[in-house]
Protein backbone atom coordinates (compact mmCIF):
# COMPACT_ATOMS: atom_id res chain seq x y z
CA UNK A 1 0.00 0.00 0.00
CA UNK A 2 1.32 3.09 -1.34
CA UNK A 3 2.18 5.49 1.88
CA UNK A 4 1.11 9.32 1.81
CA UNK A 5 4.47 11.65 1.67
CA UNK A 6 4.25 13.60 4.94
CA UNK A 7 4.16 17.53 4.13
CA UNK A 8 7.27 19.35 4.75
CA UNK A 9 7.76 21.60 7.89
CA UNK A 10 7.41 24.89 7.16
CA UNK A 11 10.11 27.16 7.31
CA UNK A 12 10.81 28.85 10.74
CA UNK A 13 9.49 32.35 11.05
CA UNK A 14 11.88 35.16 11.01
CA UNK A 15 11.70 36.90 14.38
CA UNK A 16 14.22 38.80 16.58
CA UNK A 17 15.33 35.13 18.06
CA UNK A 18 15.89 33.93 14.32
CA UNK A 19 19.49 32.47 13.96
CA UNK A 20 21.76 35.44 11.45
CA UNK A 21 23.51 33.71 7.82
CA UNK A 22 27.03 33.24 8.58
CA UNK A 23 29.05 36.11 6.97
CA UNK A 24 29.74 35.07 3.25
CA UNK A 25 33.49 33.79 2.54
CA UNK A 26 35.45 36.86 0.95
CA UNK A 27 35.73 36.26 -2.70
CA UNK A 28 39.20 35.81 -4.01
CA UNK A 29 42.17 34.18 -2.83
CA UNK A 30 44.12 35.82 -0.62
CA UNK A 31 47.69 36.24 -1.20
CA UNK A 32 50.13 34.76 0.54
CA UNK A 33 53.07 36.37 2.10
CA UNK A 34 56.48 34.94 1.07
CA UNK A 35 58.36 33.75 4.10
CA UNK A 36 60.13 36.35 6.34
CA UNK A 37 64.04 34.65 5.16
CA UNK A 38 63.46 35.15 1.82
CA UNK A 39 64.05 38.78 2.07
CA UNK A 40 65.48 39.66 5.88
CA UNK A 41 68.44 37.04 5.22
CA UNK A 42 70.05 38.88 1.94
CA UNK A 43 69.30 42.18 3.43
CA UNK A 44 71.00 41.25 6.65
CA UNK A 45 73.88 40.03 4.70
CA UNK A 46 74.72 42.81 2.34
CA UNK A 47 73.37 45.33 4.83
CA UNK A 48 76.30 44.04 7.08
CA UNK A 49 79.03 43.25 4.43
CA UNK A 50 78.34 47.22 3.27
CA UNK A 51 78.40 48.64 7.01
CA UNK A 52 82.00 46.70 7.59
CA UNK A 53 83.57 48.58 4.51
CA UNK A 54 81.82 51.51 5.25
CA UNK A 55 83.10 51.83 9.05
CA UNK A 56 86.77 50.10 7.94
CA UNK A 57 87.52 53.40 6.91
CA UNK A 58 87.38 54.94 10.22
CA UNK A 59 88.80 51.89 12.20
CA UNK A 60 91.19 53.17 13.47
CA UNK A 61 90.12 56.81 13.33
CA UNK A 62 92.53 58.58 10.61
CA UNK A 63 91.60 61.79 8.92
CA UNK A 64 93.85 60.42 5.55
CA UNK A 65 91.41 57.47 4.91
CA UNK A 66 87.98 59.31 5.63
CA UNK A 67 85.45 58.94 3.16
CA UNK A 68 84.40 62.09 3.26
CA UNK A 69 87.01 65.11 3.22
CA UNK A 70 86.92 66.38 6.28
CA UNK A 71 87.07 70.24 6.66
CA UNK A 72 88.82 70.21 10.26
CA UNK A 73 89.20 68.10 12.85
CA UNK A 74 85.93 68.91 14.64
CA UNK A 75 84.17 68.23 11.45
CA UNK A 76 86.17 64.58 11.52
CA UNK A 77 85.11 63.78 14.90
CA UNK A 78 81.70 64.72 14.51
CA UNK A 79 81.40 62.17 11.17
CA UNK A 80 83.32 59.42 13.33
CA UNK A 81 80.50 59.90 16.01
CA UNK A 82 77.99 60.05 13.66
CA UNK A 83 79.37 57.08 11.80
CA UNK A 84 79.46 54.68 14.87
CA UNK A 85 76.01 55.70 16.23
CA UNK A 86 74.11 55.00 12.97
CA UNK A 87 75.85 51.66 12.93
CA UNK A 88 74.37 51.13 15.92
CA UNK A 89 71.02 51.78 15.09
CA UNK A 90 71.73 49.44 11.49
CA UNK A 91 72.81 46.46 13.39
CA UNK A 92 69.90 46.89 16.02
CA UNK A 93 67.59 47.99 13.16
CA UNK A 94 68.34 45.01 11.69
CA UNK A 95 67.53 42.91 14.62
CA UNK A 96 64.12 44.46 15.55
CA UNK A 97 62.86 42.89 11.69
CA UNK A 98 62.87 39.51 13.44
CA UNK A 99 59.46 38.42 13.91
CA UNK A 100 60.66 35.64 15.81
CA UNK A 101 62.43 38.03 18.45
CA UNK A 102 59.29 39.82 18.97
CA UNK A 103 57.24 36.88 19.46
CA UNK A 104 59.05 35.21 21.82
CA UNK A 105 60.96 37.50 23.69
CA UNK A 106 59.30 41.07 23.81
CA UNK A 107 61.22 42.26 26.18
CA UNK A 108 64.47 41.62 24.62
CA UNK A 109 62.54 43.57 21.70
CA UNK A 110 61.58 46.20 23.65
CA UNK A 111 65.69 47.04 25.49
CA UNK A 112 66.67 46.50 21.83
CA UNK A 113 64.15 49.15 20.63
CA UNK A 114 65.51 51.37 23.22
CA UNK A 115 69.19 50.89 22.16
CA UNK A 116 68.25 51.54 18.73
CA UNK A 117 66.07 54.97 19.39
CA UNK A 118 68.64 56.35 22.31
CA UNK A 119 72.51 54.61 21.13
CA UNK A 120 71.83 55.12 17.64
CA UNK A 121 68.75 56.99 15.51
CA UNK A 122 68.31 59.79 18.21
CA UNK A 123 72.15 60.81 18.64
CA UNK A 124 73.18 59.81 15.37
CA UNK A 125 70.73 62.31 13.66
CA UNK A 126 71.46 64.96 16.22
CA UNK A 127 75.08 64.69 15.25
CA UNK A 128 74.23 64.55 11.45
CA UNK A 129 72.71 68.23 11.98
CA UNK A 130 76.70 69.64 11.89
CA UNK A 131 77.96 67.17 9.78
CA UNK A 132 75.44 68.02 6.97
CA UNK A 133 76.68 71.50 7.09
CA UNK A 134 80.21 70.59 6.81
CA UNK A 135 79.88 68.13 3.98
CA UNK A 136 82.22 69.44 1.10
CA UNK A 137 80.00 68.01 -1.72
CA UNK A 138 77.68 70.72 -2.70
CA UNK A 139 74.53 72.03 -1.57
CA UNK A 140 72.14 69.32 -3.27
CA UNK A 141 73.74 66.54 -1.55
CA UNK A 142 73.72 68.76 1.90
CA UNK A 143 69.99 69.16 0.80
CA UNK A 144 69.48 65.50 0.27
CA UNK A 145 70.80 64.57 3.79
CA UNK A 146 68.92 67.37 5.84
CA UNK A 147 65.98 65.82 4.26
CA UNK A 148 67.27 62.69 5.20
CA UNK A 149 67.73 63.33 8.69
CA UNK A 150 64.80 65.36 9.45
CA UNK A 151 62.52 62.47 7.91
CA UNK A 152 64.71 60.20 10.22
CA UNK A 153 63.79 61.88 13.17
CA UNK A 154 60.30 62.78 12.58
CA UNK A 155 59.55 58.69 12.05
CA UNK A 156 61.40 57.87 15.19
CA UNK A 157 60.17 60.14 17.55
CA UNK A 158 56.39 58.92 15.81
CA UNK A 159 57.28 55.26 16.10
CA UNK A 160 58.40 56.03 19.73
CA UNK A 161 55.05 57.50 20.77
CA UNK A 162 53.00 55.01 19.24
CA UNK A 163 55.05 52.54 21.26
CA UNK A 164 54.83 54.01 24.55
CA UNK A 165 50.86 54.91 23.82
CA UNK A 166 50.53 51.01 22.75
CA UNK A 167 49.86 51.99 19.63
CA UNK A 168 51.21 48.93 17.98
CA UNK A 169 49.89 48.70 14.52
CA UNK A 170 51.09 52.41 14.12
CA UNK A 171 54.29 51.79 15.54
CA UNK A 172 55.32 48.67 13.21
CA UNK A 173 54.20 51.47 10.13
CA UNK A 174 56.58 53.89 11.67
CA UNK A 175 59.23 51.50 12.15
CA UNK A 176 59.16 50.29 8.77
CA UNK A 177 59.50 54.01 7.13
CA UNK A 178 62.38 54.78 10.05
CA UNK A 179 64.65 51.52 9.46
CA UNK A 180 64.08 52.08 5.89
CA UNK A 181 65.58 55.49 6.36
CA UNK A 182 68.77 53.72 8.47
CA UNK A 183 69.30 51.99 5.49
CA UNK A 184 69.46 54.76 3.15
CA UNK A 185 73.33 55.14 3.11
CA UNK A 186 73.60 51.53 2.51
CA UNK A 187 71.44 51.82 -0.45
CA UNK A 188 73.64 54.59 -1.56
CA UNK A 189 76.73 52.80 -1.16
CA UNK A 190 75.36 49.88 -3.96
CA UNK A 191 73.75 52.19 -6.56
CA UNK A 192 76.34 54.63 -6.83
CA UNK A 193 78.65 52.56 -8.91
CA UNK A 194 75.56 52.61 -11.60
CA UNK A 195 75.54 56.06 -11.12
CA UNK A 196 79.32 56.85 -11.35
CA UNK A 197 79.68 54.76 -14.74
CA UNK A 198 76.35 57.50 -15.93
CA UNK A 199 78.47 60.41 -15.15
CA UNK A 200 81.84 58.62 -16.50
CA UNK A 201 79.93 58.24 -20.05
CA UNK A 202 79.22 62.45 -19.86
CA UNK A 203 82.29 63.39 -18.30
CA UNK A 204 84.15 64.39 -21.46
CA UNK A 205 80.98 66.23 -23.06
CA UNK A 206 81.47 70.17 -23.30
CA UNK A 207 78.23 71.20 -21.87
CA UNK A 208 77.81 68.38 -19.63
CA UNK A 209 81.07 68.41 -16.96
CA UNK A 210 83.56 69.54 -19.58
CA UNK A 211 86.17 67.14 -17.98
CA UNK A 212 85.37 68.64 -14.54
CA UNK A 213 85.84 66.24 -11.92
CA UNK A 214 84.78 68.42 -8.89
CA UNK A 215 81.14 68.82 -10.59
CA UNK A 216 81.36 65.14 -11.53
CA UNK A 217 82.01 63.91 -8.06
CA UNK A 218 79.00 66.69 -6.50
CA UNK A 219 76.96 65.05 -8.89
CA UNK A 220 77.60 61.38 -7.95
CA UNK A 221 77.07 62.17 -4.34
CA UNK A 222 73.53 64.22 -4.57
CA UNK A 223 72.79 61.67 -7.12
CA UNK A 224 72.74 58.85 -5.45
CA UNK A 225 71.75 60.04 -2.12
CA UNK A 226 68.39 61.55 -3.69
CA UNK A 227 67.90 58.36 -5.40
CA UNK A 228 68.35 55.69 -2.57
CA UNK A 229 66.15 58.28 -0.23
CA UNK A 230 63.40 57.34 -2.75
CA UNK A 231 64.07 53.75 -3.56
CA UNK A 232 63.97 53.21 0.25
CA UNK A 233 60.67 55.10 1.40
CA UNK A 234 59.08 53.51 -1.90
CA UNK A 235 59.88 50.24 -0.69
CA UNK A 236 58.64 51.19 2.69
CA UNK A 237 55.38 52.58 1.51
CA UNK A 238 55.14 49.42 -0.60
CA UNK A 239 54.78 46.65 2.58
CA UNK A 240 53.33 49.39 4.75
CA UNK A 241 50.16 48.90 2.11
CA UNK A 242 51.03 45.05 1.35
CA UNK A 243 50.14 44.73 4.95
CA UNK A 244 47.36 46.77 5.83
CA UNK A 245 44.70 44.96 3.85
CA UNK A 246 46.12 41.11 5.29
CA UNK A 247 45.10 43.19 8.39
CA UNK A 248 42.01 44.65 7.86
CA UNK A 249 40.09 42.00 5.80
CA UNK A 250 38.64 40.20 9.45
CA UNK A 251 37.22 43.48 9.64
CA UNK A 252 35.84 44.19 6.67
CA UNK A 253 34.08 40.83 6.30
CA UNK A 254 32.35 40.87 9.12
CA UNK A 255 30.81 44.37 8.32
CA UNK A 256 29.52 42.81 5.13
CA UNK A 257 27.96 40.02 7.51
CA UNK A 258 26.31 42.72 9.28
CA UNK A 259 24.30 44.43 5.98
CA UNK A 260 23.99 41.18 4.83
CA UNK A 261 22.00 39.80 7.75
């Protein structure tokens, strides 16, 4: 005997009790960062390998091997300080891009962070005020580091406050633009052999240099100091905005949830 289908249950009634959709899946796949080595190992190792030949100039201090002519000896001892302190704050820099040291041992992050603002950004830029006036390599590479410094100081004393407010999203932003700034002397220490074999191919040309080696060198040292100033905030800016969406997507799909419901 043939059996009667029962009718289906109805469908519950919507009501303030009623259970909400669960937020819809963003669309899209989401990218995937590329490990952490893959780009802090090489820059650790030619970071370093450029700060030893950059500071084996002044090891042992000797006006006759500085890199930079200096106009007296105040002007030398200034650049020695300011030399040593900024190494400081590249080495610690350095350090503070391990993910690994912040996660598991903060407060090894934290001293290090210190070391890095107060033993080398902080004094280091102070001491850069005098040395940018003394630099003998004409005003747009003086221009180039007063920029240089101010930005560095502006971003430290920002990434500082952020920290001490807890602040912590704002600070990592800050810190990125700031050791991105440390590094800008490095940077300028790779490109300008690119940028010395430019001004080689135009030394000889009449309205270019005219064989002038004094406007050749001025040029070579504004040149690449403007130029790895903005390769380096670039690159900041670049995974400063790589990161903020990873961040904010949690965020942003539950608000769709929410008009959705």
């Amino acid at each position: 005997m043939p059996t009667t289908p029962s009718p289906a249950s109805p469908p519950p009634a919507a009501g303030p009790h009623a259970a909400r959709p669960a937020p819809a899946a963003p669309s899209g796949t989401r990218r995937r960062r590329p490990p952490t080595a893959l780009w802090l190992v090489p820059l650790v190792a030619v970071s370093l390998l450029v700060t030893a030949q950059a500071v084996s100039a002044y090891v042992p201090p000797d006006l006759h091997t500085s890199r930079v002519p200096p106009r007296s000896e105040l002007h030398y001892a200034l650049l020695v300080a300011h030399v040593f302190t900024a190494t400081v704050a590249v080495l610690t820099g350095l350090a503070q891009c391990w993910p690994w040291l912040r996660r598991r041992h903060p407060v090894a992050h934290r001293w290090i962070g210190r070391t890095y603002f107060f033993g080398g950004v902080f004094p280091s830029a102070l001491i850069g005020i005098p040395v940018v006036y003394f630099v003998p390599l004409g005003l747009s590479n003086q221009l180039s580091l007063a920029v240089l410094d101010a930005l560095w100081i502006v971003t430290g004393v920002a990434g500082y406050r952020a920290a001490r407010a807890r602040r912590y999203a704002d600070h990592r932003e800050w810190m990125v633009r700031n050791v991105a700034l440390t590094l800008v002397a490095l940077t300028s220490r790779i490109i300008q052999p690119v940028v010395e074999h430019l001004v080689a191919s135009q030394l000889a040309d009449p309205v270019a240099y005219a064989g002038d080696p004094l406007a050749a060198n001025h040029d070579i040292a504004s040149t690449s100091s403007w130029c790895a100033l903005l390769l380096n905030l670039i690159a900041a800016e670049y995974l400063i905005q790589r990161r903020r969406p990873a961040r904010r997507r949690p965020a942003a799909s539950a608000l769709r949830g929410e008009d959705g419901a």
